[in-house]
Protein backbone atom coordinates (compact mmCIF):
# COMPACT_ATOMS: atom_id res chain seq x y z
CA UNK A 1 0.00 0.00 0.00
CA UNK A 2 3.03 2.13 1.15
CA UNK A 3 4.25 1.73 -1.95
CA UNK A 4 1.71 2.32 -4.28
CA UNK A 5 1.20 5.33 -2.73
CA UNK A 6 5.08 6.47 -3.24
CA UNK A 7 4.94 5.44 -6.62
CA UNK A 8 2.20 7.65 -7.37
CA UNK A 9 3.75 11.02 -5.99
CA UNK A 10 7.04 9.80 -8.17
CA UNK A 11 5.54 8.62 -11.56
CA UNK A 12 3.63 11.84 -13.55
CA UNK A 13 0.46 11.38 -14.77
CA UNK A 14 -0.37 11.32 -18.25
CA UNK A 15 -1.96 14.61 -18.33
CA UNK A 16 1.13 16.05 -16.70
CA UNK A 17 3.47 14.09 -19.55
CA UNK A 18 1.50 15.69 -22.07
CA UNK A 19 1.60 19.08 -20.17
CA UNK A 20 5.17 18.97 -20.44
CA UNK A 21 5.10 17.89 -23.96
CA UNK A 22 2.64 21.05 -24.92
CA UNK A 23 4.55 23.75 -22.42
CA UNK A 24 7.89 22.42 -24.42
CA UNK A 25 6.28 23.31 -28.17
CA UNK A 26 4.52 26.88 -26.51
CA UNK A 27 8.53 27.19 -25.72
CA UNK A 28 9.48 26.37 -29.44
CA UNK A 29 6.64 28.52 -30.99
CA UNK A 30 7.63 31.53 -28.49
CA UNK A 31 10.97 31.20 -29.68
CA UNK A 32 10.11 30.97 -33.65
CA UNK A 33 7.98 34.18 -32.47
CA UNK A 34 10.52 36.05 -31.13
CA UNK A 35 12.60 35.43 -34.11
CA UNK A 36 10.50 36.53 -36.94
CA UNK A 37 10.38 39.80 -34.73
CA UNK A 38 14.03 39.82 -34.64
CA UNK A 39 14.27 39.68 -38.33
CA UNK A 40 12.20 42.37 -38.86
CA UNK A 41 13.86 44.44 -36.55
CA UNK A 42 16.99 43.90 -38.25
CA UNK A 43 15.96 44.39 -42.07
CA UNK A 44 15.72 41.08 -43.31
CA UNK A 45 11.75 41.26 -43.47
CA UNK A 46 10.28 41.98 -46.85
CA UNK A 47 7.50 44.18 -47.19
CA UNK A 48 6.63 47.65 -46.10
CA UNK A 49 7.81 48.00 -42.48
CA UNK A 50 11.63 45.95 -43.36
CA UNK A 51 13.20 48.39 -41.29
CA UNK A 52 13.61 49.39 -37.65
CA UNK A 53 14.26 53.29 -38.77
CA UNK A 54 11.30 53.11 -41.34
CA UNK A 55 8.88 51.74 -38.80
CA UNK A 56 6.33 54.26 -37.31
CA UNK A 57 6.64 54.13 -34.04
CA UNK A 58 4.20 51.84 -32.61
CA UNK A 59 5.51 49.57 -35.07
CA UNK A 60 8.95 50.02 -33.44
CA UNK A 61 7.62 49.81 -29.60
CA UNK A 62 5.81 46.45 -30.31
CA UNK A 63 8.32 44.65 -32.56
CA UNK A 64 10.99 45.57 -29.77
CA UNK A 65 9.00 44.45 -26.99
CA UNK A 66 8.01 41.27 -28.77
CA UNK A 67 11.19 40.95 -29.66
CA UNK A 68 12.57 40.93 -26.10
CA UNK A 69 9.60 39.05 -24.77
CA UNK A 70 8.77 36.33 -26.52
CA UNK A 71 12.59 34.47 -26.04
CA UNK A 72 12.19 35.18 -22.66
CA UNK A 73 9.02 33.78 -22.46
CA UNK A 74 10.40 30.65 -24.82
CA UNK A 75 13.41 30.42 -22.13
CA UNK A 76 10.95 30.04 -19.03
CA UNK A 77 8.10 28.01 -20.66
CA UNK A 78 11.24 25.25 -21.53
CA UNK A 79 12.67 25.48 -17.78
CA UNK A 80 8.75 25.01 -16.84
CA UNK A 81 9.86 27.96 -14.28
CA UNK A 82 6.75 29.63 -13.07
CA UNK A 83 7.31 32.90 -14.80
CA UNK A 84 7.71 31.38 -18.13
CA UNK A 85 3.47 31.49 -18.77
CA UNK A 86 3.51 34.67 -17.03
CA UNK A 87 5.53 36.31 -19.71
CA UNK A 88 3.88 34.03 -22.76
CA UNK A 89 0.55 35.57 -21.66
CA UNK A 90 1.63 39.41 -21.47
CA UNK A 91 3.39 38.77 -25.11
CA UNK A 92 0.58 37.18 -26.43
CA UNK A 93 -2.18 39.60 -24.59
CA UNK A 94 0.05 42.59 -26.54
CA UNK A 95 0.30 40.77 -29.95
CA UNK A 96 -3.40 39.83 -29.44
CA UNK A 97 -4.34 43.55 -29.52
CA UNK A 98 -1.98 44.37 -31.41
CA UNK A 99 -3.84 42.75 -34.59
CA UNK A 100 -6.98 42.95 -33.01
CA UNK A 101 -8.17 45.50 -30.97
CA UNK A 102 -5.45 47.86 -33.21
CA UNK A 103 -6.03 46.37 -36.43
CA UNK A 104 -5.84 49.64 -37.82
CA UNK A 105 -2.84 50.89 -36.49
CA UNK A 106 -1.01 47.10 -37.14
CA UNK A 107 -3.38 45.46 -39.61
CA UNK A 108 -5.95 43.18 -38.83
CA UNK A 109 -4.77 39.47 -38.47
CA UNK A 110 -7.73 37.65 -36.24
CA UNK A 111 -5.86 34.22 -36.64
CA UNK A 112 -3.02 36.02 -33.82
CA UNK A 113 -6.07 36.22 -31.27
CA UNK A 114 -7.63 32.81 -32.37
CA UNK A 115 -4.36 31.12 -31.72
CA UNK A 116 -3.24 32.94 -28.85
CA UNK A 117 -6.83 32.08 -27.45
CA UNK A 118 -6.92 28.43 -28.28
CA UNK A 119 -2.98 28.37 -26.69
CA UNK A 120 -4.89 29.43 -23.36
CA UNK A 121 -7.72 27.21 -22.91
CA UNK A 122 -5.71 24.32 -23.89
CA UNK A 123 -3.10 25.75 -20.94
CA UNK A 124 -5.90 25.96 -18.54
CA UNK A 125 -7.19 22.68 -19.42
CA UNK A 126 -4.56 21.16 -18.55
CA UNK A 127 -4.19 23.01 -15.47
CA UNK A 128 -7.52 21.92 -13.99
CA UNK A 129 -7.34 18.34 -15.06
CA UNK A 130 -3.78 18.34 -13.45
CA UNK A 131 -5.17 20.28 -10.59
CA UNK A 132 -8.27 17.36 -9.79
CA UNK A 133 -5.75 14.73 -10.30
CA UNK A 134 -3.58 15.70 -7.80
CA UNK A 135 -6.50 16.36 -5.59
CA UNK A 136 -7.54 13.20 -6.47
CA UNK A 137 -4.28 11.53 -5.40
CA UNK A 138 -4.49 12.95 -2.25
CA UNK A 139 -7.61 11.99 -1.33
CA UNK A 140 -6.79 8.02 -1.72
């Protein structure tokens, strides 16, 4: 019984394997985020805002932070450190109104918000089912 038990504090449930698994490609997407910003911050985007100096500047104030944020964001979401989702959501909530709420400042793009939205109930899914499990654990 003791044992049992033990084994089941030790061994993660599947819903917290697959938790890891999902926080690891939010990680790898954050990353491939913060990169296309980077690029356009440095003039290898084509199109009309390719450069940093040519960018009005709300163009310049969200690429940077984006820029800064989303690696960072990528760097604690992979470490699983608690502030990793903390700084995915704040990146996300900007880039979400960015192309949203600002669509005419930054051009509409609703897939951003749909993605970014989807990215957060699937997070808090897993939350809650890892949340009742645990609970669950504890009560036997």
């Amino acid at each position: 019984m003791m044992e049992e038990q033990l084994r089941q504090r030790i061994e993660p449930s599947l819903a917290e394997l697959a938790f890891i698994w999902f926080v690891r490609l939010l990680a790898i997407y954050c990353l491939a985020l913060g990169v296309a910003y980077w690029i356009r911050l440095i003039g290898l985007h084509q199109g009309l805002l390719w450069r940093f100096d040519l960018m009005p500047w709300q163009w310049q104030t969200a690429a940077v932070s984006l820029a800064v944020l989303f690696p960072v964001a990528a760097t604690g979401l992979w470490m699983r450190a608690p502030w990793g989702p903390v700084i995915w959501f704040v990146a996300a909530a900007i880039e979400t109104s960015m192309y949203t709420v600002f669509e005419r400042i930054f051009s509409g793009n609703p897939m951003v918000g749909i993605t970014n939205v989807l990215i957060l109930l699937l997070y808090i899914a897993f939350r809650v089912v890892i949340f009742f499990q645990k609970r669950q654990r504890r009560k036997s």
